[in-house]
Structures are given as structure tokens and as C-alpha cells.
N, C-alpha and C. Protein backbone atom coordinates (compact mmCIF):
# COMPACT_ATOMS: atom_id res chain seq x y z
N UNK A 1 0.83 -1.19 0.00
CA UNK A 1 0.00 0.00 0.00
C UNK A 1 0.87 1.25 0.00
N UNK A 2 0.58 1.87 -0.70
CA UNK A 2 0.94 3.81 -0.86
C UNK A 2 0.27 4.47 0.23
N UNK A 3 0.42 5.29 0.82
CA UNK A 3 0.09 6.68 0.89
C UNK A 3 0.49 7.86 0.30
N UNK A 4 -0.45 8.73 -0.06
CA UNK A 4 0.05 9.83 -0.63
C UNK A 4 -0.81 11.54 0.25
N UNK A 5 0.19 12.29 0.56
CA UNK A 5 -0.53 13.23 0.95
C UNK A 5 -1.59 14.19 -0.08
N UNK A 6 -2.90 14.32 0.27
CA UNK A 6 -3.51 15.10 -0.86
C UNK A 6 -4.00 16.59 -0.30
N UNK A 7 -4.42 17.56 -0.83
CA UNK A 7 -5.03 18.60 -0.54
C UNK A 7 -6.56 18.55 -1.17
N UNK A 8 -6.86 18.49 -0.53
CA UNK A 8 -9.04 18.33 -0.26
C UNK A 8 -9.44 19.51 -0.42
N UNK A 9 -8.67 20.72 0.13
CA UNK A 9 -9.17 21.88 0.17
C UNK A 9 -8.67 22.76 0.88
N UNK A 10 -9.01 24.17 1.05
CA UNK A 10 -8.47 25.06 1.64
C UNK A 10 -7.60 24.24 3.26
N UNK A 11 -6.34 24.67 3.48
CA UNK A 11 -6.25 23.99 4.33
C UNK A 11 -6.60 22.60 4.92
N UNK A 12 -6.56 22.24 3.72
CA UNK A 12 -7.15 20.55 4.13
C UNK A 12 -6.43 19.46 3.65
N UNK A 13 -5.87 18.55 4.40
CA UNK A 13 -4.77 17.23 3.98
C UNK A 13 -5.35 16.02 4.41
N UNK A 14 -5.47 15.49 3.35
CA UNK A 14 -5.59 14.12 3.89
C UNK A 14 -4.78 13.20 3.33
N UNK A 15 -4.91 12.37 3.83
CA UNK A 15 -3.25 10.83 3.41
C UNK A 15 -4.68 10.11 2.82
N UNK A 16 -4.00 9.72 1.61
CA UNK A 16 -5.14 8.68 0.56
C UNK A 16 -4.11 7.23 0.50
N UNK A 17 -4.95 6.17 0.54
CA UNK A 17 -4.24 4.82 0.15
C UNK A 17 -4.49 4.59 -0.75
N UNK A 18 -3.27 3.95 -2.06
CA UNK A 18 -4.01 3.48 -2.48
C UNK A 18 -2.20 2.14 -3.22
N UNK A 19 -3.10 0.96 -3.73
CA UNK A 19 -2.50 -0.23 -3.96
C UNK A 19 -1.40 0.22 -4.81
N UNK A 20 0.16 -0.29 -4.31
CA UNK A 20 1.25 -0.13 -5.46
C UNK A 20 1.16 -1.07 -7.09
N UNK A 21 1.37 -0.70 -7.81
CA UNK A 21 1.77 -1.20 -9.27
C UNK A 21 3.03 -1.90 -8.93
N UNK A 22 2.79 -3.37 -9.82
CA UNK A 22 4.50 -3.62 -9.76
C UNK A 22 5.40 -3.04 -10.92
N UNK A 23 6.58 -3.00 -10.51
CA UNK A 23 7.59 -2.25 -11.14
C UNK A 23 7.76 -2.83 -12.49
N UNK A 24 7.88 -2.21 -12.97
CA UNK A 24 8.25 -2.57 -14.84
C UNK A 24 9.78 -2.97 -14.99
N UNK A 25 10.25 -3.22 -16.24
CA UNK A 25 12.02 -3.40 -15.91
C UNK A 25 12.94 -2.22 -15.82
N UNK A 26 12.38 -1.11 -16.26
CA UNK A 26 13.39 -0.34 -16.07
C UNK A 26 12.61 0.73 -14.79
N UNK A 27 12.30 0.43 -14.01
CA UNK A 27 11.20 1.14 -13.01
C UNK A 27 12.29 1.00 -11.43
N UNK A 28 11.94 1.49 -10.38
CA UNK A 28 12.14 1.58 -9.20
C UNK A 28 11.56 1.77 -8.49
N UNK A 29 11.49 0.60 -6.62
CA UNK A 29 10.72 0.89 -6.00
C UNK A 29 11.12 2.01 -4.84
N UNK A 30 11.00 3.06 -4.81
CA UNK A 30 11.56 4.13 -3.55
C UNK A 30 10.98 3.86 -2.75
N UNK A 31 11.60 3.77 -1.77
CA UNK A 31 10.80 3.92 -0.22
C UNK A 31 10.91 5.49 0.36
N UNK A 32 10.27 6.12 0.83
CA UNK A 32 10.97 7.73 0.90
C UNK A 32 11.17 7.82 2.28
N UNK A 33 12.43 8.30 2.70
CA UNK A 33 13.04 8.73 3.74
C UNK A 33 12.55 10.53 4.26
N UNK A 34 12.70 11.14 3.02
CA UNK A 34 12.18 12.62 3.34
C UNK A 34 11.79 13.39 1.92
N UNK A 35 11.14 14.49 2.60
CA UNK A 35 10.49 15.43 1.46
C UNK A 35 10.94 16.30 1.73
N UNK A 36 10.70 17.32 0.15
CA UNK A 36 10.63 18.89 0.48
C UNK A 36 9.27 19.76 0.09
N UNK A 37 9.58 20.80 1.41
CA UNK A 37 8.29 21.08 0.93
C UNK A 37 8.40 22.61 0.40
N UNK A 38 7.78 23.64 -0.05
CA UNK A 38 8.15 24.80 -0.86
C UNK A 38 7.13 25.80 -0.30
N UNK A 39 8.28 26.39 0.52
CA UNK A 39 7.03 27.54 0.88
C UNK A 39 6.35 28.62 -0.29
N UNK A 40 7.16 28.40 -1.42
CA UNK A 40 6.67 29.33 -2.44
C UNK A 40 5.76 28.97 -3.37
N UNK A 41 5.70 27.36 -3.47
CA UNK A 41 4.79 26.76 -4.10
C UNK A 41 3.64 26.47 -3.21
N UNK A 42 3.68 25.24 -2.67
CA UNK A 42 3.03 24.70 -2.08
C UNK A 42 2.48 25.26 -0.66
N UNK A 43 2.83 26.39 0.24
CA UNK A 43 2.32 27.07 1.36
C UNK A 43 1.00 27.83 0.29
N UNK A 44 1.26 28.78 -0.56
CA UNK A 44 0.26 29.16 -1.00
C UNK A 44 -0.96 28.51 -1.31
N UNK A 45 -0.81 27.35 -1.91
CA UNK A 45 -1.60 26.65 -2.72
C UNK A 45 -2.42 25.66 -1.30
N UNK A 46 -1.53 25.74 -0.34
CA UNK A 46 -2.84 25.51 0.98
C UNK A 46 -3.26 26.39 1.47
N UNK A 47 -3.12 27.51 1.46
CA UNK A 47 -3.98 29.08 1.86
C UNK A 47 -4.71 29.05 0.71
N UNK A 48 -4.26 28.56 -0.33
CA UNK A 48 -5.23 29.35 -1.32
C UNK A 48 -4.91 30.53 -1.74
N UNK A 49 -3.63 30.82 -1.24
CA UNK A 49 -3.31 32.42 -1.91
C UNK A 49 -2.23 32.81 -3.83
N UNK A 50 -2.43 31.10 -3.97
CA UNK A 50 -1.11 31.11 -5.47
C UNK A 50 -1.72 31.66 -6.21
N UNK A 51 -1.15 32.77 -6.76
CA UNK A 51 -1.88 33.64 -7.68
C UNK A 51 -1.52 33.40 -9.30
N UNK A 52 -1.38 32.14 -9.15
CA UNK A 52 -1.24 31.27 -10.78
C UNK A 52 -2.21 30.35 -10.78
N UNK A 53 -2.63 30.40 -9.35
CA UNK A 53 -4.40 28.93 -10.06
C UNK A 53 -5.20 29.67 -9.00
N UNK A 54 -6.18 30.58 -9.65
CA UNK A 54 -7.04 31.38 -8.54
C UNK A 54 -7.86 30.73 -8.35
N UNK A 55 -8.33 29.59 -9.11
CA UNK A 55 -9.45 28.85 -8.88
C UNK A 55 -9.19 27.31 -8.69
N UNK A 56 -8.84 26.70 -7.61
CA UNK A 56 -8.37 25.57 -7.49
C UNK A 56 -9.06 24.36 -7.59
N UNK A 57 -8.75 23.55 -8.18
CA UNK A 57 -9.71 22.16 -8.44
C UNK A 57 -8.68 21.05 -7.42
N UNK A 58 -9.78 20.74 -6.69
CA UNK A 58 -9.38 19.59 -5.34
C UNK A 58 -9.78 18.00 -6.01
N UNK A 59 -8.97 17.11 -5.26
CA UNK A 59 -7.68 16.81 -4.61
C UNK A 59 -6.62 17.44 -5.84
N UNK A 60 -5.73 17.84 -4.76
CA UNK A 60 -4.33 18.01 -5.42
C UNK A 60 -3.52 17.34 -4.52
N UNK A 61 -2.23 16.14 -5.74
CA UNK A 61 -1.35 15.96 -5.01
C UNK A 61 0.06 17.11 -4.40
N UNK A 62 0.49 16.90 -3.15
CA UNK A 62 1.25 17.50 -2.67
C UNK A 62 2.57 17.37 -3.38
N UNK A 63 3.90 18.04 -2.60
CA UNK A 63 5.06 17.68 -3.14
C UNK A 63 5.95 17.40 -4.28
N UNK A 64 6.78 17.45 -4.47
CA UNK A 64 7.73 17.26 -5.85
C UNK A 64 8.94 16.19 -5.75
N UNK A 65 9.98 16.97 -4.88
CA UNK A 65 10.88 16.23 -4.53
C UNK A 65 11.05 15.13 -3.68
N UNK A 66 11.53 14.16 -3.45
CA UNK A 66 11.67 13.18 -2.18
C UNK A 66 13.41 12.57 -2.75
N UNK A 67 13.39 12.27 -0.97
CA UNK A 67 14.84 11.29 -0.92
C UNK A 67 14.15 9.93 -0.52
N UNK A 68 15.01 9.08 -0.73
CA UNK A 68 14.60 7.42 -0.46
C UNK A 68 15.39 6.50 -0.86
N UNK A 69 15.06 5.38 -0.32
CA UNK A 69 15.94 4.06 -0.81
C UNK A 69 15.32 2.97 -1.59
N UNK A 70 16.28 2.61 -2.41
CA UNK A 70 15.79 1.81 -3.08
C UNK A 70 15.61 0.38 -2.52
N UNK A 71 14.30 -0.10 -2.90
CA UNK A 71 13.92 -1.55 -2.17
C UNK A 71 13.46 -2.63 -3.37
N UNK A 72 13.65 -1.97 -4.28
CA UNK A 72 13.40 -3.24 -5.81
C UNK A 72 13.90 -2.08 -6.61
N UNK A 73 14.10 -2.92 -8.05
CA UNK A 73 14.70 -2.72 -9.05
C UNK A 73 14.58 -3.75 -9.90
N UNK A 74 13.96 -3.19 -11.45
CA UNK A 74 13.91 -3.29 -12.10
C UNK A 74 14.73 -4.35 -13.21
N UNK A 75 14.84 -5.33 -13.53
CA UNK A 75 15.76 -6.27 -14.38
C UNK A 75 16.43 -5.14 -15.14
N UNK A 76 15.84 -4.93 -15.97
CA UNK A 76 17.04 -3.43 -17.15
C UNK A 76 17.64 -2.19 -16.06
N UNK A 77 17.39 -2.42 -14.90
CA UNK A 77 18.18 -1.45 -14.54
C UNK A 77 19.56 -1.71 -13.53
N UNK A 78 20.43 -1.34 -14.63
CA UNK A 78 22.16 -2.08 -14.09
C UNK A 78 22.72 -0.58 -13.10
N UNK A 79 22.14 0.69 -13.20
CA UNK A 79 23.14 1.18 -12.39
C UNK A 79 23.25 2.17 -11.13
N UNK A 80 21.79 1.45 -10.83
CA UNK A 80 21.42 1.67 -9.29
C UNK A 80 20.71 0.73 -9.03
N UNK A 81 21.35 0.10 -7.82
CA UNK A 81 21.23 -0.91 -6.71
C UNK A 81 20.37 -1.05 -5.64
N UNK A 82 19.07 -1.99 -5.31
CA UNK A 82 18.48 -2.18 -3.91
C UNK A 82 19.42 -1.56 -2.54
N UNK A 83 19.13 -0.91 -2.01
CA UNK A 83 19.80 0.09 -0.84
C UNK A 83 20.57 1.18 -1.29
N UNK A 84 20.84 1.86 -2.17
CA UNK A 84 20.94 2.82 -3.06
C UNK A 84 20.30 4.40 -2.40
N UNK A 85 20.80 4.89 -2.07
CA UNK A 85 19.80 6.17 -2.00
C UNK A 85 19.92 7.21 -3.02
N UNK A 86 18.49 8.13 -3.62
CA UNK A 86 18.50 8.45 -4.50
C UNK A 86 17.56 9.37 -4.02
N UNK A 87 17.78 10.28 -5.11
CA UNK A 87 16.46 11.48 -5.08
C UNK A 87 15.62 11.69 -6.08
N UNK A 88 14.63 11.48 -6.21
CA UNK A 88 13.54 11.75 -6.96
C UNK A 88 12.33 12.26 -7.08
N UNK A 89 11.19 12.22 -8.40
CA UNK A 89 10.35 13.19 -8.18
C UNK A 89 9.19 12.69 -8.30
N UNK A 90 8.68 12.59 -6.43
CA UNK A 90 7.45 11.73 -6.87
C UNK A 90 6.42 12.46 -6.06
N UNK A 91 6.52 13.09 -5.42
CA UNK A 91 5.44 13.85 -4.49
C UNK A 91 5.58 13.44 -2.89
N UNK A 92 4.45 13.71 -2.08
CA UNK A 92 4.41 12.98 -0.82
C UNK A 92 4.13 12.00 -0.82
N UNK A 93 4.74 10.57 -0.91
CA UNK A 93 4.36 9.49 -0.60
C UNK A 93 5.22 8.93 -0.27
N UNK A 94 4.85 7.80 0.93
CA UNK A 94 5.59 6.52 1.20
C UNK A 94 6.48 6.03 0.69
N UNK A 95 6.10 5.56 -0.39
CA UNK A 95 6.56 4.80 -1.45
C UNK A 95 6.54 5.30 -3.02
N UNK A 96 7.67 5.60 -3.48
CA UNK A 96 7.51 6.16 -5.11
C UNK A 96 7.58 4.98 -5.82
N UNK A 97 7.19 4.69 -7.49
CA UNK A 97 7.59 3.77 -8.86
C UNK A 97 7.83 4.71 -9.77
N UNK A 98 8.92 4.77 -9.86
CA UNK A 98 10.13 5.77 -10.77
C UNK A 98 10.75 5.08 -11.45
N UNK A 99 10.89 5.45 -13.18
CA UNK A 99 11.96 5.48 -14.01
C UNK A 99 13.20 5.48 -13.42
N UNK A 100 13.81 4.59 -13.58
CA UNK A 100 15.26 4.72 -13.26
C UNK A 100 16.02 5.82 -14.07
N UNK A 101 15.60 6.18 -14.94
CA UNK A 101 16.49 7.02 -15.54
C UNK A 101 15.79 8.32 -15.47
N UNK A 102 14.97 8.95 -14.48
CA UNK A 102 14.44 10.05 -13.72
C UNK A 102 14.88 9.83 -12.62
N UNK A 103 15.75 8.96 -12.34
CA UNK A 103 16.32 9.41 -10.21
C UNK A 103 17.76 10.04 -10.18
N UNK A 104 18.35 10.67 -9.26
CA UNK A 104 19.71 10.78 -8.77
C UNK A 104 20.31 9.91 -7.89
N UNK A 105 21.56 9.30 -8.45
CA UNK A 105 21.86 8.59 -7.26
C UNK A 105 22.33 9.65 -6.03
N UNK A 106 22.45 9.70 -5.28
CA UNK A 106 23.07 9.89 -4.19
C UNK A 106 24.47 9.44 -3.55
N UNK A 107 25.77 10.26 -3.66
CA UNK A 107 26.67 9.79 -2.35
C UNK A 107 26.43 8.89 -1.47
N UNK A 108 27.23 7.98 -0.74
CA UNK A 108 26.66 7.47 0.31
C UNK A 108 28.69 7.71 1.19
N UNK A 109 28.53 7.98 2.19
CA UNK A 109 27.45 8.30 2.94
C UNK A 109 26.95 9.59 3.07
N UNK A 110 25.54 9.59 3.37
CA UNK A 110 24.55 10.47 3.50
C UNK A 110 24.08 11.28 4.62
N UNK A 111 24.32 12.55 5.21
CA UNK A 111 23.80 13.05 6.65
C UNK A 111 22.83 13.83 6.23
N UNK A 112 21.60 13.65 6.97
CA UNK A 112 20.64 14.96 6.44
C UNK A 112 20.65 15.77 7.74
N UNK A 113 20.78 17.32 7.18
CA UNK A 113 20.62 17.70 7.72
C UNK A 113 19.10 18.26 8.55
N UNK A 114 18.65 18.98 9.88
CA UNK A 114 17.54 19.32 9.64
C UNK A 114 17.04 20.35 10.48
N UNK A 115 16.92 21.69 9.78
CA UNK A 115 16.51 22.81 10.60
C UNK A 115 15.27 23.00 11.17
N UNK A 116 15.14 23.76 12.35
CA UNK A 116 14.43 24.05 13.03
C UNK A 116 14.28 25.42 13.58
């Protein structure tokens, strides 16, 4: 199972489930470790104040970026590895199924940092 964070509405989030797809051969399964979130995008667009979609049509998925590890992989894909960390672009969810050839690998080792 997925979760994905959605926006319902003004100020409104809800986590939706719904069943993973299996991976294709050149596909990846992310598990996501962390997100980003954009106060310039996405803060507006839960006020309701983005003045590029004045009229918003609900659910919207959240998010863009995520970090994560890889937990399957794809037969055609030779050059990132199960435990792999990578960054990619899948929104808020649990779990991403990404093109391997849409991720970054990542350095390892890895410290995140995290402000407060």
C-alpha cells in the first residue's frame, strides 16, 4: 500500500491509500526517507493564496521532490542498486515507482541535515 498526501481543500490534507503497481524493468521501488516542501509553491496553494491557479480544483497531489531508498529494481536497470539512495520526483508518498532514468543517485554516505 501507498500513501500519498492530498489537498481536499483550503487547508485541508488528507493521506489517501491506495494499492502499489508492480515495477516494470526499467522502473524503481523508492521507499521515501524525506520530502521537500516549498514555501513558495506549495504554502500558497494551501492558503489558497497562489496567484497562478485562482481557482483551485481539489484533490491536489502535494510535493515534488523526495529522498529514499531503493527496495526493488527493475531487471534493465544495471546502475542503481536495492539500498541505493536516491532522489527523486514523486510527491508525498511513502513509497515512489520511478523510471530509473528520472532518479539521482546519491553519495553514500549520507547526513541529512535538519533545521528548526
Amino acid at each position: 500500500m501507498q500513501q500519498s498526501l492530498v489537498l481536499v481543500g483550503k487547508r485541508k490534507l488528507e493521506w489517501e491509500r491506495k494499492a502499489l503497481k508492480p515495477i516494470e524493468k526499467d522502473e524503481l521501488l523508492i521507499q521515501t526517507i524525506a520530502g521537500a516542501i516549498s514555501i513558495g509553491a506549495e504554502l500558497p496553494q494551501y492558503n489558497e493564496s497562489d496567484v497562478t491557479d485562482l481557482n483551485p480544483i481539489y484533490p491536489k497531489e502535494t510535493g515534488y521532490e523526495s529522498f529514499g531508498k531503493v527496495i526493488e529494481a527493475g531487471e534493465d536497470v544495471l546502475d542503481i542498486n536495492i539500498g541505493d539512495n536516491v532522489l527523486a520526483f514523486y510527491g508525498h508518498k511513502d513509497y515512489g515507482v520511478v523510471k530509473a532514468e528520472k532518479v539521482l543517485k546519491s553519495p553514500k554516505p549520507l547526513i541529512i541535515h535538519m533545521l528548526y
